[in-house]
Protein backbone atom coordinates (compact mmCIF):
# COMPACT_ATOMS: atom_id res chain seq x y z
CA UNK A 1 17.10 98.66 -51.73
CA UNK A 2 17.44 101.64 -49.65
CA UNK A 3 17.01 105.52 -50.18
CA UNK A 4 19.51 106.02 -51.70
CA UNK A 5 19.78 103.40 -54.24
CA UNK A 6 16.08 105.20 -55.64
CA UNK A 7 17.37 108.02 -55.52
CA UNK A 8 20.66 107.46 -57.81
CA UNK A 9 17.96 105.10 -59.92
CA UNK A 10 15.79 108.61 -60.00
CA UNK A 11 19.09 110.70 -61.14
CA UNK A 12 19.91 108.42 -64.01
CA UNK A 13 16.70 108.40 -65.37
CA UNK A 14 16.17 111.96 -65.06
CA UNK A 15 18.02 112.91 -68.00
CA UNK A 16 17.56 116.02 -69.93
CA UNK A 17 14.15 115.14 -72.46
CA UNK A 18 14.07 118.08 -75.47
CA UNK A 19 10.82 117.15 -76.67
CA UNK A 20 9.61 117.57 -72.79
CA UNK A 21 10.82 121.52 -73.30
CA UNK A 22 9.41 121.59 -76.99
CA UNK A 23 6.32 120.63 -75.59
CA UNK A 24 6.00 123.24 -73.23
CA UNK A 25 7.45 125.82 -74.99
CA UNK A 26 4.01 125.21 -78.09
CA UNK A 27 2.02 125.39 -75.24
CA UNK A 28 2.87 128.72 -73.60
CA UNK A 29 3.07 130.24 -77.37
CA UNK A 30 -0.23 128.93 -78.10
CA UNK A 31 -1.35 130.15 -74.85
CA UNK A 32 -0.25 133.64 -76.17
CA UNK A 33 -1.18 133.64 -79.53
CA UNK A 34 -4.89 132.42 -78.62
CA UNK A 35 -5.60 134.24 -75.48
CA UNK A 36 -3.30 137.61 -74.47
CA UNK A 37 -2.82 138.91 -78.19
CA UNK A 38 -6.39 139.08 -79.63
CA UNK A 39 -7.20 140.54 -75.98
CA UNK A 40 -4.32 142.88 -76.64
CA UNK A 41 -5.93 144.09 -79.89
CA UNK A 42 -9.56 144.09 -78.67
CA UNK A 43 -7.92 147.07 -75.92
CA UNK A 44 -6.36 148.55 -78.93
CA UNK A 45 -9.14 149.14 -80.52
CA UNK A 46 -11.66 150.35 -78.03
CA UNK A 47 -8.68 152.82 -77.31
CA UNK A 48 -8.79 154.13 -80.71
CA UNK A 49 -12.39 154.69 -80.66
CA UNK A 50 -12.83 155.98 -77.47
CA UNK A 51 -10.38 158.83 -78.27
CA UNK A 52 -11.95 159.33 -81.41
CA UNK A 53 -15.00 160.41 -80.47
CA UNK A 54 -16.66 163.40 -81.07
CA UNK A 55 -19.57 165.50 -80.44
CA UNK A 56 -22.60 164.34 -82.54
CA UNK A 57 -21.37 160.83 -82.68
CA UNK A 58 -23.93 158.35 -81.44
CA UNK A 59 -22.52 155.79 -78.84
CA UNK A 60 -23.21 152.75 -77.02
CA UNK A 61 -21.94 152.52 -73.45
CA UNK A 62 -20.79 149.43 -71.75
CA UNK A 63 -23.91 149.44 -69.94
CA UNK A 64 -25.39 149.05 -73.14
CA UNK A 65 -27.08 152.61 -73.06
CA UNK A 66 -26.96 154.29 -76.73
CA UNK A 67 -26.83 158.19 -76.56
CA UNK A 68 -25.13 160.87 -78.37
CA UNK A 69 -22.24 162.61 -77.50
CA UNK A 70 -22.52 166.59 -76.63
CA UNK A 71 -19.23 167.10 -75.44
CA UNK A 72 -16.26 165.94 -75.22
CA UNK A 73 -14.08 167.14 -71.94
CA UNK A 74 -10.44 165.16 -71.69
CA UNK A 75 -11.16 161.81 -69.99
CA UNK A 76 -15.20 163.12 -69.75
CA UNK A 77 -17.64 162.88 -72.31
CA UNK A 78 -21.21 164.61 -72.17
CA UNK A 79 -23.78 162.46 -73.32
CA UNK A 80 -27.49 163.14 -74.23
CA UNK A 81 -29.06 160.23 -73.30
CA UNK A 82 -32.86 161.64 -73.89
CA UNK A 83 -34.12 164.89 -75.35
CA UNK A 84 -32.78 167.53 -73.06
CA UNK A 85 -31.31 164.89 -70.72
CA UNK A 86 -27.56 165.29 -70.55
CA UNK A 87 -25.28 162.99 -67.99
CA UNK A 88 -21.49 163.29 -67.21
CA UNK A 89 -19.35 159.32 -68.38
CA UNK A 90 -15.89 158.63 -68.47
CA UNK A 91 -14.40 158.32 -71.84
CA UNK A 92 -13.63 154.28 -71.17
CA UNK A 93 -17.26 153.94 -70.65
CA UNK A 94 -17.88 154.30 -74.27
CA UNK A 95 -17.60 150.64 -75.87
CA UNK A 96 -18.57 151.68 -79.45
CA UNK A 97 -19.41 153.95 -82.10
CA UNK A 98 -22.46 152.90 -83.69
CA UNK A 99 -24.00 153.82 -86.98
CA UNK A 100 -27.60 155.58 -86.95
CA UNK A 101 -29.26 152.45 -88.71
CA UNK A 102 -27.29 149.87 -86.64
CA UNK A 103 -29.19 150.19 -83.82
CA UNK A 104 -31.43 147.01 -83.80
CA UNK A 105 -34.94 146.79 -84.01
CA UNK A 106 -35.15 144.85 -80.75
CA UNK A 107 -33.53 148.77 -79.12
CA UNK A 108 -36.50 150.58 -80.98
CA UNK A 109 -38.66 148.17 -79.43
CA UNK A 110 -37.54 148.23 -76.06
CA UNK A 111 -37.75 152.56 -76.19
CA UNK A 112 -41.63 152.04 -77.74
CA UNK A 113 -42.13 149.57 -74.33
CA UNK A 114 -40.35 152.03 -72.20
CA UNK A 115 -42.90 154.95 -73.79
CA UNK A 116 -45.61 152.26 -73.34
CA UNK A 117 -44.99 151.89 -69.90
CA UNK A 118 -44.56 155.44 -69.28
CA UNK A 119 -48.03 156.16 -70.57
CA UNK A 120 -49.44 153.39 -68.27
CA UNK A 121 -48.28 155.05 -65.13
CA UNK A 122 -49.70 158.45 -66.31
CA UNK A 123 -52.99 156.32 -66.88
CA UNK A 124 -52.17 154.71 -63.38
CA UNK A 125 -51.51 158.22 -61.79
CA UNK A 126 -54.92 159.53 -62.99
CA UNK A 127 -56.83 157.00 -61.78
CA UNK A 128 -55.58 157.45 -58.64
CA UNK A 129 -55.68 161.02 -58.51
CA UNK A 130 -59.92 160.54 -59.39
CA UNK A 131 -60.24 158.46 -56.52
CA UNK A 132 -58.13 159.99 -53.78
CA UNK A 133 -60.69 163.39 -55.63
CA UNK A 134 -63.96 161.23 -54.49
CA UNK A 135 -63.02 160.32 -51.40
CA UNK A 136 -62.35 163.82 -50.55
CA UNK A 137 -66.10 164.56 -51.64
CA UNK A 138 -67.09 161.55 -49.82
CA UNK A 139 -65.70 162.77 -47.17
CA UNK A 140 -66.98 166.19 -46.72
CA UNK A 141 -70.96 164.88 -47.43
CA UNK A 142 -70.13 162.53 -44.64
CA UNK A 143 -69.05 165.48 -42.20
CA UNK A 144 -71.97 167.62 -42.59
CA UNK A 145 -74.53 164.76 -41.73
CA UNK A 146 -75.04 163.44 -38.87
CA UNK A 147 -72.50 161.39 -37.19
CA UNK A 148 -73.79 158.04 -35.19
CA UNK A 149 -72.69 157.97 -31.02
CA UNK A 150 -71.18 154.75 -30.34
């Protein structure tokens, strides 16, 4: 048996299958149906919301930073992210609209541990500020006695 006697053997065989392109056919539809379309309709969405937005509305970025829209400014939003701390985001950085009681209590907590931590450093800053205050009073008794010769 030579080449080309598998060959013709391979061109017989190879006869057009239906349920070969049936097959494939469910597969690239189910392909579509559970992967591009609800991916479709999750951009859909965040569209809508993102040009819905308006000043007042409180917002969760897709850094996961909640703040409250000041302004909006065509593809720019304003957002007060603390009292009297304003920053400058792109409209597709918003990633939802969220209601004032849906923020979770796990968010309030993390703000109380941020204010925690905040007061710590004050406490930390004072305490440093007392000794860097004695050791400038150590210092000066030290430089009006009398100094050893080496």
């Amino acid at each position: 048996m030579g080449i080309s006697d598998v060959a013709a053997a391979a061109a017989t065989k190879s006869s057009f299958n239906p349920s070969t392109l049936i097959l494939i056919l469910v597969v690239v539809v189910g392909f579509y149906m559970l992967m591009i379309r609800p991916q479709r309709r999750r951009q859909q969405q965040a569209q809508q919301r993102q040009n819905s937005v308006q000043p007042g509305a409180r917002v969760r970025t897709t850094a996961g930073m909640y703040a409250t829209v000041v302004e909006v400014d065509g593809d720019d939003v304003v957002l007060e992210v603390a009292p009297g701390i304003e920053v400058r985001y792109m409209r597709r950085a918003i990633m939802d609209v969220v209601s004032p009681g849906e923020e979770t209590a796990e968010d309030v907590e993390d703000v109380d541990d941020v204010e925690d931590d905040h007061d710590d450093v004050e406490d930390v800053h004072d305490d440093v500020e007392d000794v860097e205050d004695e050791d400038v009073e150590d210092e000066h008794h030290a430089g009006s006695g009398t100094r050893k010769k080496d």
